[in-house]
PDB file of N, CA and C in Angstrom:
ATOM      1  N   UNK A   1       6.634   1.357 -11.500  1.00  0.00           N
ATOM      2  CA  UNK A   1       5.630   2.288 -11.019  1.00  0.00           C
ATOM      3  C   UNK A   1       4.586   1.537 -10.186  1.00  0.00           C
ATOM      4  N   UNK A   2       4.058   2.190  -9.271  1.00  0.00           N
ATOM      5  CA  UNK A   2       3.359   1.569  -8.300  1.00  0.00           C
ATOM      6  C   UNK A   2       1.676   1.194  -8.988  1.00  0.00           C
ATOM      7  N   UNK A   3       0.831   0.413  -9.052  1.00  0.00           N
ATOM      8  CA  UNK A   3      -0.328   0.276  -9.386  1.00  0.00           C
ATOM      9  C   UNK A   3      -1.181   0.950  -8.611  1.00  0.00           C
ATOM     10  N   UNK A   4      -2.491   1.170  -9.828  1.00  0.00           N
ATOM     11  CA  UNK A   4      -3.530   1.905  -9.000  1.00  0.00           C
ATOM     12  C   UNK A   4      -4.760   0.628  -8.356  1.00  0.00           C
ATOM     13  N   UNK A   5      -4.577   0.840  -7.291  1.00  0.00           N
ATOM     14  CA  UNK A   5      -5.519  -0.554  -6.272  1.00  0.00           C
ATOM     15  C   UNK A   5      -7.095   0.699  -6.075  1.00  0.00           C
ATOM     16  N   UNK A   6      -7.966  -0.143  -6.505  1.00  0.00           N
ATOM     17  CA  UNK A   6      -9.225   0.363  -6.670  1.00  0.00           C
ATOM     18  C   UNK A   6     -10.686  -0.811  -5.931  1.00  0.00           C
ATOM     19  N   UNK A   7     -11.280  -0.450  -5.288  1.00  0.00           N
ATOM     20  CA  UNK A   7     -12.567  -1.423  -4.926  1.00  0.00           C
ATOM     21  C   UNK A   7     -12.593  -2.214  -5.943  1.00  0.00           C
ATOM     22  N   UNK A   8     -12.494  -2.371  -7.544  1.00  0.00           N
ATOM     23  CA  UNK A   8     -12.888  -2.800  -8.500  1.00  0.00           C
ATOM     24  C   UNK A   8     -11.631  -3.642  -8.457  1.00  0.00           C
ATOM     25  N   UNK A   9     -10.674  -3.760  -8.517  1.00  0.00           N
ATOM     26  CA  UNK A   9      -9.555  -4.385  -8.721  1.00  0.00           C
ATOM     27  C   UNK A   9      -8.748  -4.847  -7.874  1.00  0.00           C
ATOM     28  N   UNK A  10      -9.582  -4.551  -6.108  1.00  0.00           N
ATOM     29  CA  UNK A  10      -8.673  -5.278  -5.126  1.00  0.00           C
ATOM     30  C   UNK A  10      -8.632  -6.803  -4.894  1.00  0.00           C
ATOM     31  N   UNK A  11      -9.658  -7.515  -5.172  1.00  0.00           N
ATOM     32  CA  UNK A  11      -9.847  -8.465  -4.980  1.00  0.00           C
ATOM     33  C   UNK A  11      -8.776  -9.375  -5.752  1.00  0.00           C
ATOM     34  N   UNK A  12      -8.546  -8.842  -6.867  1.00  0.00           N
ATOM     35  CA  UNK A  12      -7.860  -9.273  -8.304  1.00  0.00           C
ATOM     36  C   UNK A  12      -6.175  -8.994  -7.665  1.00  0.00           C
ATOM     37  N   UNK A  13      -5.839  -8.309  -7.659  1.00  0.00           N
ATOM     38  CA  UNK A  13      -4.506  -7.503  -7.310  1.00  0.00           C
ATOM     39  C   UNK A  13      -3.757  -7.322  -6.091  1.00  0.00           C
ATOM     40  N   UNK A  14      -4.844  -7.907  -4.850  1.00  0.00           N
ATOM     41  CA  UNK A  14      -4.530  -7.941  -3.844  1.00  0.00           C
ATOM     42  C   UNK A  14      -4.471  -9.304  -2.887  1.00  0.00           C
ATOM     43  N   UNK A  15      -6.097  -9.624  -2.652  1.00  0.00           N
ATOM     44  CA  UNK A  15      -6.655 -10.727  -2.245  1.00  0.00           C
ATOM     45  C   UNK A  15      -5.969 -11.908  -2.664  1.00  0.00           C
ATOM     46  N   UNK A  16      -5.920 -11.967  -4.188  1.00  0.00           N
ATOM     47  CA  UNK A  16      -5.434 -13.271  -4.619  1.00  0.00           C
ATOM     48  C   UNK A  16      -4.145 -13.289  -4.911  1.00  0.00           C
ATOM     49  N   UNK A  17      -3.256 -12.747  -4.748  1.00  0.00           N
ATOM     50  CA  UNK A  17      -1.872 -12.423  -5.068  1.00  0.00           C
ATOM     51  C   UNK A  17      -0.781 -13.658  -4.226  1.00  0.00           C
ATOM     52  N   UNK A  18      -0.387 -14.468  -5.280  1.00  0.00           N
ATOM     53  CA  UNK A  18       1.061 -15.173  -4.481  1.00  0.00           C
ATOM     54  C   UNK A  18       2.097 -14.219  -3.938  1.00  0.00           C
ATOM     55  N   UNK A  19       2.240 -12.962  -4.284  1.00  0.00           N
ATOM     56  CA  UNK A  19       3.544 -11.953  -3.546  1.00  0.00           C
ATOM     57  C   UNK A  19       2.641 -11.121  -2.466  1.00  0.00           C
ATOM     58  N   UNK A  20       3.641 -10.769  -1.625  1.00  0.00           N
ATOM     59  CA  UNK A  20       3.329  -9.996  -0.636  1.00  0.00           C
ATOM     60  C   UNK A  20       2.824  -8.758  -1.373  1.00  0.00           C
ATOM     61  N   UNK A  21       1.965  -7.569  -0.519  1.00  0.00           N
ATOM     62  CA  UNK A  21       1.505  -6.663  -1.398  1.00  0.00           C
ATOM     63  C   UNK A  21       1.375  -5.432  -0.326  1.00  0.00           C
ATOM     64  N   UNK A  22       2.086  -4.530  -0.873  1.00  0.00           N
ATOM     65  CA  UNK A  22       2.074  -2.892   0.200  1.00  0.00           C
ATOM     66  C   UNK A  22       1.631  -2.301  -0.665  1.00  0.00           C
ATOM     67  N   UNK A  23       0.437  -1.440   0.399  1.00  0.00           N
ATOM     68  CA  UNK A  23      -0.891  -0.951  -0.173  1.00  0.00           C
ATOM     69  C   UNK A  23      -0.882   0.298   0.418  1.00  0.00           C
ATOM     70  N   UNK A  24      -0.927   1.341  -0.248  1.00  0.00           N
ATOM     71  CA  UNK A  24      -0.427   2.926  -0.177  1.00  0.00           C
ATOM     72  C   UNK A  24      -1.997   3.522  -0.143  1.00  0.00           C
ATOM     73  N   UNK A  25      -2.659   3.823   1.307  1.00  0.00           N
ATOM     74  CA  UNK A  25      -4.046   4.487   1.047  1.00  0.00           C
ATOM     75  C   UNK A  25      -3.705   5.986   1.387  1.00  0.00           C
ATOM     76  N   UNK A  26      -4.135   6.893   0.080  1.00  0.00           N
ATOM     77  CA  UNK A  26      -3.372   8.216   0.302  1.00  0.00           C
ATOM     78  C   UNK A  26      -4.573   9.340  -0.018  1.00  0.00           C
ATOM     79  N   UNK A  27      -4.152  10.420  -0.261  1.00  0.00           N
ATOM     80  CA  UNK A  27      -5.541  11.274  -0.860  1.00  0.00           C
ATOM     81  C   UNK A  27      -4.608  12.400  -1.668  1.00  0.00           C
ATOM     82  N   UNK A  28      -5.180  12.822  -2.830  1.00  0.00           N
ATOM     83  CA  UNK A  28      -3.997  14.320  -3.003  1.00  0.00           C
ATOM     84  C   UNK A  28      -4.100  14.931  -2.376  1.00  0.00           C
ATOM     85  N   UNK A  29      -5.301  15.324  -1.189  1.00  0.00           N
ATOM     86  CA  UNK A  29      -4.962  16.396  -0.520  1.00  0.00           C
ATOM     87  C   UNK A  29      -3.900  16.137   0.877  1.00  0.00           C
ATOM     88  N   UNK A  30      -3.657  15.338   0.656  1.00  0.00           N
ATOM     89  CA  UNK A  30      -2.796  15.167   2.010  1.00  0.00           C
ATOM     90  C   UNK A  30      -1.158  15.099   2.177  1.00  0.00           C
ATOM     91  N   UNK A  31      -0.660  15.919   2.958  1.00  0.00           N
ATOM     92  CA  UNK A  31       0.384  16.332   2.722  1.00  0.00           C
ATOM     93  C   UNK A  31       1.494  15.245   3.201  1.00  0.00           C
ATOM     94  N   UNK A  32       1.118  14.410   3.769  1.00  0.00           N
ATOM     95  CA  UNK A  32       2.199  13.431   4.200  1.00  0.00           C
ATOM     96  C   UNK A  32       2.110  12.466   3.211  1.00  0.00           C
ATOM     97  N   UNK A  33       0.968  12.372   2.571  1.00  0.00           N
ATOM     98  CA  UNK A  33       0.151  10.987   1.695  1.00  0.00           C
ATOM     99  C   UNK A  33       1.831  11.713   0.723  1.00  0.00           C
ATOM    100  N   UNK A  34       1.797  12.974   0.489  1.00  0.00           N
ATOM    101  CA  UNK A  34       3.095  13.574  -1.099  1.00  0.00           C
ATOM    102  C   UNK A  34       4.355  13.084  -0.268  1.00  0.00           C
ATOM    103  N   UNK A  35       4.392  13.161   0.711  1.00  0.00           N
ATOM    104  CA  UNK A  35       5.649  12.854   1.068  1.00  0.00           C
ATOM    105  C   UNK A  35       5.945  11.303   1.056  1.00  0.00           C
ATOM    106  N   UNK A  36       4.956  10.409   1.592  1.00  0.00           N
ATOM    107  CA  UNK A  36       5.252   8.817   0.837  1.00  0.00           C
ATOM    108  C   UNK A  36       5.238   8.425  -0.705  1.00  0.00           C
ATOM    109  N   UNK A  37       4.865   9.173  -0.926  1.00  0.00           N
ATOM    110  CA  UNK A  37       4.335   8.705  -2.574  1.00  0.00           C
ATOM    111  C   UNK A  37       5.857   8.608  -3.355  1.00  0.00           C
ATOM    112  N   UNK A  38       6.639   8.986  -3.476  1.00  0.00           N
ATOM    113  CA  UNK A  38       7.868   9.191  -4.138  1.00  0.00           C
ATOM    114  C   UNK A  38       8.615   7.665  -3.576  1.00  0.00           C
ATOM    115  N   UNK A  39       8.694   7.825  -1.954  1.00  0.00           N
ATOM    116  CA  UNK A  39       9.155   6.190  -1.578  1.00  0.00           C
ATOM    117  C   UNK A  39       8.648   5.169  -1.586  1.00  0.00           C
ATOM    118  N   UNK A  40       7.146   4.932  -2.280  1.00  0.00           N
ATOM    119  CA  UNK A  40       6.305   4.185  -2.481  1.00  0.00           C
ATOM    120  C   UNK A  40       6.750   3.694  -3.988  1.00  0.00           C
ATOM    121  N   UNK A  41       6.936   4.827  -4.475  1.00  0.00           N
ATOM    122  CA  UNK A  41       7.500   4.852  -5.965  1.00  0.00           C
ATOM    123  C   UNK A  41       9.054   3.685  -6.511  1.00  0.00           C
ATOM    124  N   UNK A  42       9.763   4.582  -5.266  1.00  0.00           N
ATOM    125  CA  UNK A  42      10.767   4.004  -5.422  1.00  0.00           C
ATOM    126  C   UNK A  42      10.707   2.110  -4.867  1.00  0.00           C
ATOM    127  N   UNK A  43       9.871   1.844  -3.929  1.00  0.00           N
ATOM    128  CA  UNK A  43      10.119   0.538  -3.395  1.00  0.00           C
ATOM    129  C   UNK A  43       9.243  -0.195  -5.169  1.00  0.00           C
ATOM    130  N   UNK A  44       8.481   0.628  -5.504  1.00  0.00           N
ATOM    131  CA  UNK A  44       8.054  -0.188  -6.644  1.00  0.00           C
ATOM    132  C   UNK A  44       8.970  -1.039  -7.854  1.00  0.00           C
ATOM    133  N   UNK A  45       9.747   0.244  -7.768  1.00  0.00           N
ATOM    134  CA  UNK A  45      10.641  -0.134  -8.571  1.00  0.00           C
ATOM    135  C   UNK A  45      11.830  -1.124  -8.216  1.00  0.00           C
ATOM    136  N   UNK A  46      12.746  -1.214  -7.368  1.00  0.00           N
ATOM    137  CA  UNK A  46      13.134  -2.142  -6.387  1.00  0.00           C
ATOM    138  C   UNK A  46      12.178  -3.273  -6.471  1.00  0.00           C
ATOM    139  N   UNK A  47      11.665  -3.325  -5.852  1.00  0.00           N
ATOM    140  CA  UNK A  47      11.113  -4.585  -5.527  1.00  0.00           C
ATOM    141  C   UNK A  47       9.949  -5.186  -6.773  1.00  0.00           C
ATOM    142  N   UNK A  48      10.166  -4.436  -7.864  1.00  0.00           N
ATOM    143  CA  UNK A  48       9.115  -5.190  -9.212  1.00  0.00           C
ATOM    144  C   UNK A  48       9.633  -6.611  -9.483  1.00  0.00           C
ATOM    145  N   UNK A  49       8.113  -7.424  -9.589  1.00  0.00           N
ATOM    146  CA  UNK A  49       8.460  -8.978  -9.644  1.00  0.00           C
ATOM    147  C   UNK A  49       8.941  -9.726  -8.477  1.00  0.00           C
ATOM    148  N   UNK A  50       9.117  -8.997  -6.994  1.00  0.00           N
ATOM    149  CA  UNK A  50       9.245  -9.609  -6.225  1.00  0.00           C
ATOM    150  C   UNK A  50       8.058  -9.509  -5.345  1.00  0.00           C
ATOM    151  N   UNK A  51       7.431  -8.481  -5.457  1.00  0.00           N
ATOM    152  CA  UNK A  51       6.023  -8.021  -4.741  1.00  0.00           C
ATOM    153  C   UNK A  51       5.257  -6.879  -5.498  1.00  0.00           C
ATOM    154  N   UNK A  52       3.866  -6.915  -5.308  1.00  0.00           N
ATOM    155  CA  UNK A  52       3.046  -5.695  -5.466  1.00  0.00           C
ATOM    156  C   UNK A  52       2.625  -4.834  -4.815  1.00  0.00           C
ATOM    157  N   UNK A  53       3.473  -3.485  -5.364  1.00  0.00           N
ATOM    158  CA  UNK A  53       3.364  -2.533  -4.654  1.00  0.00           C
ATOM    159  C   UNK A  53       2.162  -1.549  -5.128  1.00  0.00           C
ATOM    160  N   UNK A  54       1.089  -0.864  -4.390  1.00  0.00           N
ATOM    161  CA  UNK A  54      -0.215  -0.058  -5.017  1.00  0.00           C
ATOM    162  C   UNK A  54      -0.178   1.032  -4.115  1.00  0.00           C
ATOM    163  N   UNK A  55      -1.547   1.942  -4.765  1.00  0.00           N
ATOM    164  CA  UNK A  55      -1.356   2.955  -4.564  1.00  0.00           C
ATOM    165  C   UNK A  55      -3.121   3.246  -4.294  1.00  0.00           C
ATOM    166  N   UNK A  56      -3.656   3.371  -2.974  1.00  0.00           N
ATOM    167  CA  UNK A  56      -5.087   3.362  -3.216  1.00  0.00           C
ATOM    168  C   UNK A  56      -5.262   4.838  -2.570  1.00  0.00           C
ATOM    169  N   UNK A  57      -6.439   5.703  -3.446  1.00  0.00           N
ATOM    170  CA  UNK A  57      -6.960   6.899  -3.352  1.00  0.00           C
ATOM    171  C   UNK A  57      -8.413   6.719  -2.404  1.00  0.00           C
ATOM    172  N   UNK A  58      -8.088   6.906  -0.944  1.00  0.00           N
ATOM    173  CA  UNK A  58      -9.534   6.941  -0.584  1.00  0.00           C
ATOM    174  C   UNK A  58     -10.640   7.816  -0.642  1.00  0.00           C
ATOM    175  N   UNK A  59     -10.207   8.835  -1.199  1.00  0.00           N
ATOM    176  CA  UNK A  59     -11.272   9.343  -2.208  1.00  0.00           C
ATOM    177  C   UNK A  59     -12.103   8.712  -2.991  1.00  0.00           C
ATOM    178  N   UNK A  60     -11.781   8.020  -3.564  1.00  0.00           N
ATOM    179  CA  UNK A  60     -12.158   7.598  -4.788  1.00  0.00           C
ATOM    180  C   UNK A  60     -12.845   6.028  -4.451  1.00  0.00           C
ATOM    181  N   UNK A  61     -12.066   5.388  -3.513  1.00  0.00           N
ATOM    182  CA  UNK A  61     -12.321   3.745  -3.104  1.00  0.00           C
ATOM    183  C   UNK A  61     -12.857   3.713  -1.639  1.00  0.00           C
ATOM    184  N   UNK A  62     -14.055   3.967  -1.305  1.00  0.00           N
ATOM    185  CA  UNK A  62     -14.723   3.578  -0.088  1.00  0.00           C
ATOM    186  C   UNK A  62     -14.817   2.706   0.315  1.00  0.00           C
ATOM    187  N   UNK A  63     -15.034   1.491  -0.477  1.00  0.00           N
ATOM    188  CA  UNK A  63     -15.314   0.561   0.190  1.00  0.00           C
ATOM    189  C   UNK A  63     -14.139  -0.207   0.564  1.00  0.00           C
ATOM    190  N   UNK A  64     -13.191  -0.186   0.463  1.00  0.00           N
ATOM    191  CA  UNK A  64     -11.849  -1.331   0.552  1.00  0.00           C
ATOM    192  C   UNK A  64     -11.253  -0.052   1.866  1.00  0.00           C
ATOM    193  N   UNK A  65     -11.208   1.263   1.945  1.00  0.00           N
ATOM    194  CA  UNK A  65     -10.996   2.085   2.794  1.00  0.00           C
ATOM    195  C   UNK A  65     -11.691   1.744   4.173  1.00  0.00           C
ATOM    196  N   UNK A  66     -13.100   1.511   3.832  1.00  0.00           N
ATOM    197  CA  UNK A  66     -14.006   1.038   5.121  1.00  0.00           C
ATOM    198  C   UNK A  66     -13.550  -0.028   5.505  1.00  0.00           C
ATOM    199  N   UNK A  67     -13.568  -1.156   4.880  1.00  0.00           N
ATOM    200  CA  UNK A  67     -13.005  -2.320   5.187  1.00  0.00           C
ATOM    201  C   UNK A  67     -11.963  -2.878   5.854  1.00  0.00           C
ATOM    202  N   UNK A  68     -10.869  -2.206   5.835  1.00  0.00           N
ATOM    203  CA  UNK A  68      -9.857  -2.651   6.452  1.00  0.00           C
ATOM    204  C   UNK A  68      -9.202  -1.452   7.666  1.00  0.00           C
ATOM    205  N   UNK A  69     -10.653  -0.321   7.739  1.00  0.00           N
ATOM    206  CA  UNK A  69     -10.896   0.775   8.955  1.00  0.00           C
ATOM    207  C   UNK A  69      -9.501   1.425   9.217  1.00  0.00           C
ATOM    208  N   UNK A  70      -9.695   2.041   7.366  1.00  0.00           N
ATOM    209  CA  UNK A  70      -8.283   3.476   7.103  1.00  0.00           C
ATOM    210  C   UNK A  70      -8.729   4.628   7.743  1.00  0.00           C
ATOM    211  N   UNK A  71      -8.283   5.106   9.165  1.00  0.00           N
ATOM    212  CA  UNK A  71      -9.445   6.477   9.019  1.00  0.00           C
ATOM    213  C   UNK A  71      -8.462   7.531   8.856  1.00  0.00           C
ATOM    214  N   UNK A  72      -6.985   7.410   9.477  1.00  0.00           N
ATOM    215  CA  UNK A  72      -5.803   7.932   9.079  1.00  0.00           C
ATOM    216  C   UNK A  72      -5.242   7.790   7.595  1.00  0.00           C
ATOM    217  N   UNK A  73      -4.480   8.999   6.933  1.00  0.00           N
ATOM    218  CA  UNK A  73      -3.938   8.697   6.093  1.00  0.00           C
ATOM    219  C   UNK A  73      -2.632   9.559   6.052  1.00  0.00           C
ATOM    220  N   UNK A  74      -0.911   9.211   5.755  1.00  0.00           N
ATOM    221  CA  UNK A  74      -1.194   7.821   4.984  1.00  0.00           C
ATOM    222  C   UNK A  74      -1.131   6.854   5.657  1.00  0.00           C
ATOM    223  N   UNK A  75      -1.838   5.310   5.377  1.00  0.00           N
ATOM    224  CA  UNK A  75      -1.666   4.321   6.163  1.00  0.00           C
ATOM    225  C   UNK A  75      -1.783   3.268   4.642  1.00  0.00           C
ATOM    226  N   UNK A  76      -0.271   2.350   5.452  1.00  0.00           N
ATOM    227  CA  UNK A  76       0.473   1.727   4.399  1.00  0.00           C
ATOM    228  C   UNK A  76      -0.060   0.135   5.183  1.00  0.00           C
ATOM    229  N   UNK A  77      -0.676  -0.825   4.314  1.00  0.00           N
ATOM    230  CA  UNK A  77      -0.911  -2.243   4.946  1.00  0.00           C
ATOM    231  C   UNK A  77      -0.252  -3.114   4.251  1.00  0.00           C
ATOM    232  N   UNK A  78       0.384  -4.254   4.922  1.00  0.00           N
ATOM    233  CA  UNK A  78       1.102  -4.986   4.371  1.00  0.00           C
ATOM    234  C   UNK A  78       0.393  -6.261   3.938  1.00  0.00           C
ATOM    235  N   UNK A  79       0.075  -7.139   3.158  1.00  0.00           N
ATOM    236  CA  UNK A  79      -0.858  -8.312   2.389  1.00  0.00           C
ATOM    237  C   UNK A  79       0.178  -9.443   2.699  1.00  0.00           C
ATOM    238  N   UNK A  80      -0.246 -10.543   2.679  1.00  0.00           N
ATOM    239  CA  UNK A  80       0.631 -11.852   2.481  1.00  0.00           C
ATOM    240  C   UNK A  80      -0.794 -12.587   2.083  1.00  0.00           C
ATOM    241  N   UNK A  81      -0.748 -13.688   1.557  1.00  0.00           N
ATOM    242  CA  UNK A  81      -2.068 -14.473   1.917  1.00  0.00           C
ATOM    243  C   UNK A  81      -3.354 -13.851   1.221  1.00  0.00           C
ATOM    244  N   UNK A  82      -3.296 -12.437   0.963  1.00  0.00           N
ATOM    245  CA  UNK A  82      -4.162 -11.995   1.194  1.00  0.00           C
ATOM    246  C   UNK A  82      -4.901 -11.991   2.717  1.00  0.00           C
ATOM    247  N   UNK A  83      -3.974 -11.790   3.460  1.00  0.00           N
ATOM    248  CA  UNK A  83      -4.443 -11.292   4.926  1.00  0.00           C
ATOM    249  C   UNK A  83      -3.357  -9.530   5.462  1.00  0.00           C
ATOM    250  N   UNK A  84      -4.358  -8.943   5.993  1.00  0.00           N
ATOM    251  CA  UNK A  84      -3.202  -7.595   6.560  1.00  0.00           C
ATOM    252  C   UNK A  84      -2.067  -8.743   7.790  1.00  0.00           C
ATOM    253  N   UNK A  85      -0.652  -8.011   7.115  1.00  0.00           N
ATOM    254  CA  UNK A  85       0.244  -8.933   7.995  1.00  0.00           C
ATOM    255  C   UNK A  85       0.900  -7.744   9.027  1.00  0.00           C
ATOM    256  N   UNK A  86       1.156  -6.957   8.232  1.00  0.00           N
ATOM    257  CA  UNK A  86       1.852  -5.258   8.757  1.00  0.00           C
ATOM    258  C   UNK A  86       1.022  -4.128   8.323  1.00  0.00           C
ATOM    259  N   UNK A  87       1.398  -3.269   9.513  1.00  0.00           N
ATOM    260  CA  UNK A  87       0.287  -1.748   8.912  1.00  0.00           C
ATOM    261  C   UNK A  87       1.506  -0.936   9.874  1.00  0.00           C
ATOM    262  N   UNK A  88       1.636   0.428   8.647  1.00  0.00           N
ATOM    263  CA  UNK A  88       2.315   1.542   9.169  1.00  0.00           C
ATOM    264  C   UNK A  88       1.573   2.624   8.714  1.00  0.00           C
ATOM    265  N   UNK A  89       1.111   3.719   9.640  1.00  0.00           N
ATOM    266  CA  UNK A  89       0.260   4.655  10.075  1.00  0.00           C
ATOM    267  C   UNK A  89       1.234   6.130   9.891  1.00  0.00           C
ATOM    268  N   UNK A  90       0.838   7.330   8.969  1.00  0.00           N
ATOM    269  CA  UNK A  90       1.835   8.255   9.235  1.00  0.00           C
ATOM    270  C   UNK A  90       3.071   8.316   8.390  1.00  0.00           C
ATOM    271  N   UNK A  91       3.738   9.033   8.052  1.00  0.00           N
ATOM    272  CA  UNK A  91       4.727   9.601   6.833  1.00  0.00           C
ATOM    273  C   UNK A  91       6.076   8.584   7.523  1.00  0.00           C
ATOM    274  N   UNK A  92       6.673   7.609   6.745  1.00  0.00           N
ATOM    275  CA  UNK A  92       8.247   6.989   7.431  1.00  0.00           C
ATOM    276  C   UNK A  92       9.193   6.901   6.505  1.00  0.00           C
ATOM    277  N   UNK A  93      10.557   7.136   6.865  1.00  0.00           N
ATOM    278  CA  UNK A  93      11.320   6.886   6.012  1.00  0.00           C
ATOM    279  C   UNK A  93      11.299   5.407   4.993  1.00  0.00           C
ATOM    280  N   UNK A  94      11.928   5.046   3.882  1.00  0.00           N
ATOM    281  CA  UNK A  94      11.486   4.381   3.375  1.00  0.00           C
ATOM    282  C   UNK A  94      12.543   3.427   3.882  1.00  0.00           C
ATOM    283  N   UNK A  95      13.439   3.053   4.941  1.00  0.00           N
ATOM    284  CA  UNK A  95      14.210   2.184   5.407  1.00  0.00           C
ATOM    285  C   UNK A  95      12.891   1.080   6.177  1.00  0.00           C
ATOM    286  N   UNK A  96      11.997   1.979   7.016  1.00  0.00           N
ATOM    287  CA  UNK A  96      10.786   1.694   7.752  1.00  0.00           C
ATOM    288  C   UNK A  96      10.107   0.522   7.052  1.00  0.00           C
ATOM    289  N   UNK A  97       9.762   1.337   6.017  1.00  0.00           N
ATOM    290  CA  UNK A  97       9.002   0.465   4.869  1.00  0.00           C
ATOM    291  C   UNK A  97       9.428  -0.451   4.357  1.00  0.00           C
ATOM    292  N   UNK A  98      10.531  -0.408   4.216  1.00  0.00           N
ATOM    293  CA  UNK A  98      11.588  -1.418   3.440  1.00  0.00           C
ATOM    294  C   UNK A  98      11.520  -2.792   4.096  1.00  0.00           C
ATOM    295  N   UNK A  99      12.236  -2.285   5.640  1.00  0.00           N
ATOM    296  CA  UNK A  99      12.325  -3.902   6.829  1.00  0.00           C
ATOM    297  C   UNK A  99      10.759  -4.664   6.202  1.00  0.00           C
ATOM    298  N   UNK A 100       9.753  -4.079   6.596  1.00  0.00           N
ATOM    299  CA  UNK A 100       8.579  -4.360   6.915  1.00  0.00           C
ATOM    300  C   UNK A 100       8.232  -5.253   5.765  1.00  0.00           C
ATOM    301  N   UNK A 101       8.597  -4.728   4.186  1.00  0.00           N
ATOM    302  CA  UNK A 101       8.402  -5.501   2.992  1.00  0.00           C
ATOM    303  C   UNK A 101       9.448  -6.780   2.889  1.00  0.00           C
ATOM    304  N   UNK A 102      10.532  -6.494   3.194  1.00  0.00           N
ATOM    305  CA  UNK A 102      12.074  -7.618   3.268  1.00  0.00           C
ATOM    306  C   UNK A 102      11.261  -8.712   4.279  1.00  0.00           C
ATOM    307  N   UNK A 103      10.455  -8.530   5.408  1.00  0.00           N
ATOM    308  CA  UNK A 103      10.092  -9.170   6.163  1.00  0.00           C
ATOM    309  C   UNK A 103       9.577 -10.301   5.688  1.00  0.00           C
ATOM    310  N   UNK A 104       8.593  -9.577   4.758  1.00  0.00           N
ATOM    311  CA  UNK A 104       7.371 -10.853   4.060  1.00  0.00           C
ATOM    312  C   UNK A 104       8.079 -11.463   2.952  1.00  0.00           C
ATOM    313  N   UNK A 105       9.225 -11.237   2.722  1.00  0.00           N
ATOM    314  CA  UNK A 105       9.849 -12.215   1.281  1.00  0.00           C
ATOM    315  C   UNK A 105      10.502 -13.469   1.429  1.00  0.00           C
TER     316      UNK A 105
END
């Protein structure tokens, strides 16, 4: 299952992370945010222990939303380093998502 990535816990879960990390900024009200969420789900599972996969509500997390200037959602960022390495903007199949994560391993 995908983790919940929060202002409070990005630094921890994200920033400092030896695995690559795809970061799901979504809202419930948004209708494409429901349509990634299931393949977000699924890469979690797949890829557990090889990377961290999250799930951030910008509702709820302003400040990590401001920060890395989400104004679209959904918009999926890819971590290495703790630096953004990849960003995909907009509802994609999860093949999309997939290359993009296989990339950073």
């Amino acid at each position: 299952m995908a983790i919940e990535i929060t202002d409070a816990n990005f630094d921890e879960l994200v920033a400092k992370s030896d695995k690559p990390v795809l970061v799901d900024f979504w809202a419930e009200w948004c209708g494409p945010c429901r349509m990634v969420g299931p393949v977000v789900e699924e890469l979690a599972k797949d890829y557990d222990g090889k990377a961290v996969i999250g799930k951030l509500n910008v509702d709820h997390n302003a400040n990590v939303s401001s920060m890395f200037g989400v104004r679209n959602i959904p918009t999926i960022l890819f971590f290495k380093g703790g630096q953004v390495v990849d960003k995909q903007v907009g509802a994609v199949p999860k093949s999309v998502l997939e290359a993009k994560l296989k990339a950073l391993l």
